[in-house]
Protein backbone atom coordinates (compact mmCIF):
# COMPACT_ATOMS: atom_id res chain seq x y z
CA UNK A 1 24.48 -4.36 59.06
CA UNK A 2 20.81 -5.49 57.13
CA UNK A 3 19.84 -4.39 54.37
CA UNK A 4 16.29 -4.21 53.85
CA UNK A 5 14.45 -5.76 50.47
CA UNK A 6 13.57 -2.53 49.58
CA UNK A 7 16.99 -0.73 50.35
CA UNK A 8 18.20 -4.24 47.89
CA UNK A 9 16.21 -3.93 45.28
CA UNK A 10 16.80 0.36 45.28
CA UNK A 11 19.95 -0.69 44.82
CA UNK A 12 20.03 -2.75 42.38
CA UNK A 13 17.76 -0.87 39.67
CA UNK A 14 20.49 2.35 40.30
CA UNK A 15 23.01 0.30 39.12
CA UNK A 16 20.67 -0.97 36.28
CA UNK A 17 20.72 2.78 34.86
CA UNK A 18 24.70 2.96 35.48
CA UNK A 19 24.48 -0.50 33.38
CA UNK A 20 21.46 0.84 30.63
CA UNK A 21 21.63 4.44 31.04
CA UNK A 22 18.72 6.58 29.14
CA UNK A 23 19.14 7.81 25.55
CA UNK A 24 19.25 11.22 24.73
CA UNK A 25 16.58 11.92 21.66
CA UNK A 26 19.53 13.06 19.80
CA UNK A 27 20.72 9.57 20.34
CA UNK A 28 17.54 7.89 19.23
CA UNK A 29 17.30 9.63 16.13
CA UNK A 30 21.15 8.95 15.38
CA UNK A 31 20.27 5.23 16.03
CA UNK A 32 17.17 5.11 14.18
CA UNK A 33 18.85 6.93 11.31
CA UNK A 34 21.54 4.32 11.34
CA UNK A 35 19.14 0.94 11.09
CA UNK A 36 17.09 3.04 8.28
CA UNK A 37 20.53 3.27 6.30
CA UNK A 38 21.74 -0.12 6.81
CA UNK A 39 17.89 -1.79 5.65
CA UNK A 40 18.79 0.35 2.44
CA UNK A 41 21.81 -0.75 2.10
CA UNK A 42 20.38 -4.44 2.47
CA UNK A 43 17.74 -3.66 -0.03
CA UNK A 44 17.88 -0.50 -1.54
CA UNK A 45 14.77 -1.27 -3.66
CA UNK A 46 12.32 -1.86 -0.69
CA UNK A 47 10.29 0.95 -0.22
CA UNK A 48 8.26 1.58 3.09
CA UNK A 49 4.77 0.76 3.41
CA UNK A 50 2.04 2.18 5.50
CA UNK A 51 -0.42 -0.95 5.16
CA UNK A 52 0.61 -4.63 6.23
CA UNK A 53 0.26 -7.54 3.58
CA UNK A 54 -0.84 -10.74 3.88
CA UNK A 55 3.38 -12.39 3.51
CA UNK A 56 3.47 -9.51 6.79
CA UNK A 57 0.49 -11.01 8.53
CA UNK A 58 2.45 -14.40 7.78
CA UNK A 59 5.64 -13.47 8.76
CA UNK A 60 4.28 -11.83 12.93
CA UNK A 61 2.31 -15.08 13.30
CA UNK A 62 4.97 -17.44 12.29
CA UNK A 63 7.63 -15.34 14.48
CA UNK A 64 4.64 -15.83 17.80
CA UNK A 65 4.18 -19.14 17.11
CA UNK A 66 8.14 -19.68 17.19
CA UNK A 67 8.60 -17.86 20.33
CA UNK A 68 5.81 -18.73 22.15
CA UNK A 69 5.90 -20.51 26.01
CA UNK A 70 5.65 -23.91 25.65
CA UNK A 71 3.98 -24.26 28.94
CA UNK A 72 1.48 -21.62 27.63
CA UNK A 73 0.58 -22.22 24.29
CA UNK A 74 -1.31 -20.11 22.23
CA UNK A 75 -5.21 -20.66 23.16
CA UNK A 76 -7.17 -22.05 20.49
CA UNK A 77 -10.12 -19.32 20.24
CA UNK A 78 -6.81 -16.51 19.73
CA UNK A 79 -5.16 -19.03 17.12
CA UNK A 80 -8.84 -19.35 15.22
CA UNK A 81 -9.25 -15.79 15.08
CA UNK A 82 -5.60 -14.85 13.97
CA UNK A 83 -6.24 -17.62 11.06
CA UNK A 84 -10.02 -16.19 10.40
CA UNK A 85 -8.24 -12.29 10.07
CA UNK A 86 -5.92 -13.84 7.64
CA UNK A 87 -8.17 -15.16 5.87
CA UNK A 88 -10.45 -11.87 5.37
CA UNK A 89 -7.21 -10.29 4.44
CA UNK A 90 -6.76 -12.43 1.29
CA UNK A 91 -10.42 -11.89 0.45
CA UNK A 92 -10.29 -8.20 0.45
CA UNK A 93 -6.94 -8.17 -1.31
CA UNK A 94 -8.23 -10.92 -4.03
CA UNK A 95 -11.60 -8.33 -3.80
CA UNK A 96 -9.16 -5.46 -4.29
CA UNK A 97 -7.58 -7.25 -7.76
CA UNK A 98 -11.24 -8.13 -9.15
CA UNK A 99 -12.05 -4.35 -8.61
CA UNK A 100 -9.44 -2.83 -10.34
CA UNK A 101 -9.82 -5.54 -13.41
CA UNK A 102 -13.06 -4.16 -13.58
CA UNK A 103 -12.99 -0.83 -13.42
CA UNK A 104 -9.83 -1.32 -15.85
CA UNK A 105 -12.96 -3.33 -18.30
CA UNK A 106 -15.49 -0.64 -17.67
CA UNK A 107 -12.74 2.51 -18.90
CA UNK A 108 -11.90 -0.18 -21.99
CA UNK A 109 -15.79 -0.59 -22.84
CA UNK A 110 -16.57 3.18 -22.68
CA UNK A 111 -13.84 4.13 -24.64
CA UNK A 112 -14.83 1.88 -26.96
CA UNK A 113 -18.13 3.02 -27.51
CA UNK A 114 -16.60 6.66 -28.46
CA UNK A 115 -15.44 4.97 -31.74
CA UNK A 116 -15.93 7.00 -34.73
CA UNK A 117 -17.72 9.54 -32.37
CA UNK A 118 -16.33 13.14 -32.03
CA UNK A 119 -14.79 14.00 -28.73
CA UNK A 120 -13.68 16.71 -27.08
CA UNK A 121 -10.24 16.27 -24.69
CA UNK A 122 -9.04 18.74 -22.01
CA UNK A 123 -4.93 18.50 -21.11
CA UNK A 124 -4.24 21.40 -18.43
CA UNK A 125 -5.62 24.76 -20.53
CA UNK A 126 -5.90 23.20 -24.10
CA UNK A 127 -8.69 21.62 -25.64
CA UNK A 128 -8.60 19.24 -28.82
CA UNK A 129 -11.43 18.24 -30.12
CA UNK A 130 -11.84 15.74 -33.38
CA UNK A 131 -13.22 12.14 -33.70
CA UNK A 132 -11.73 9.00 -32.03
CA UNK A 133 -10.23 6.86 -34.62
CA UNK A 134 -8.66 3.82 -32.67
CA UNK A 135 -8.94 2.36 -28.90
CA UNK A 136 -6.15 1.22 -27.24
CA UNK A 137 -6.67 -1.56 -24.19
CA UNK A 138 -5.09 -1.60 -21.08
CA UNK A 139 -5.62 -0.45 -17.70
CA UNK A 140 -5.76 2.99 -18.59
CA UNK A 141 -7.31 3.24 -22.09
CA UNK A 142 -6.13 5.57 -24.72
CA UNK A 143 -7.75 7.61 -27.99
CA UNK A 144 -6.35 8.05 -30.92
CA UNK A 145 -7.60 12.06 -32.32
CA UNK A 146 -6.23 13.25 -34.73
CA UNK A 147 -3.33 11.12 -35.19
CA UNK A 148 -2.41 11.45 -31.70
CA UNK A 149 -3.00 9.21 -28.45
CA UNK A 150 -4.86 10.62 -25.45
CA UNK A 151 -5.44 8.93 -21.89
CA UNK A 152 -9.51 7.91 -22.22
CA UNK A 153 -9.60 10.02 -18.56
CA UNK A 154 -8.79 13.38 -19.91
CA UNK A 155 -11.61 13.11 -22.77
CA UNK A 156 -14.23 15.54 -21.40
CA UNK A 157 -17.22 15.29 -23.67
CA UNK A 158 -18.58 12.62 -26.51
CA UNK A 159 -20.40 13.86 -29.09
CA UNK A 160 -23.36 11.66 -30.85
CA UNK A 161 -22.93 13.44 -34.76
CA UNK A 162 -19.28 13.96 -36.22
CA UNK A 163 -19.57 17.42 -35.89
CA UNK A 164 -18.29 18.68 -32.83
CA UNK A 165 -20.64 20.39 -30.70
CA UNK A 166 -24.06 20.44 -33.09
């Protein structure tokens, strides 16, 4: 008796789904559900991130270049580019830093300049008004009215004269 290739090879992939047999979705989420609670159980203080970093960009290119054929390295126009991608990414993220150091400056500088002014502040339905007496620094500036401290982005108005609204 022959068996034909194909008749062979029909053979063989049927017992390939006795062997690996499909999940079920119920399955798949059980599984996933599983890995997600033993990475928190590794590191419970990791939380999930949308965006890749740069140590992520690392980390994939080190892994391909560990497990890539060495009869068919990597060519050297894909290697380039990887390295030139990498190195936009720590641009833009250094570009990211320098941003928010200067917007940070900008906030301090204004707030600032409301020294010894009147202001008026809004926090959800109240308004306090009165005259800035002290600036605090920081990334997120505060005002000190009437002997209390208020975040520099809830002051709505800054008035020139010491009288509020004249």
């Amino acid at each position: 008796m022959e068996i034909s290739a194909h008749n062979a090879q029909s053979t063989m992939e049927t017992q390939a789904k006795h062997l690996r047999p499909e999940l079920s979705s119920k399955e798949k989420l059980d599984i996933e559900k599983l890995a997600n609670d033993f990475n928190k159980a590794l590191n419970p203080t990791r939380q999930p991130q949308q965006n890749l970093g740069k140590d992520d960009f690392l980390k994939i290119l080190i892994t391909q270049l560990s497990y890539q054929d060495p009869t068919a390295p990597m060519e050297d126009k894909q290697f380039i580019a990887q390295m030139a991608q990498f190195s936009t990414l720590e641009q833009m993220t250094g570009m990211a830093k320098d941003f928010n150091m200067l917007t940070s400056m900008l906030m301090g500088n204004e707030a600032s300049g409301a020294l010894g002014k009147n202001v008026e502040i809004t926090e959800g339905e109240r308004t306090i008004q009165g005259m800035v007496q002290a600036v605090t620094r920081g990334a997120t500036p505060e005002v000190l009215v009437n002997g209390s401290l208020y975040s520099w982005n809830n002051v709505s108005k800054v008035y020139a004269s010491h009288n509020a609204g004249e």
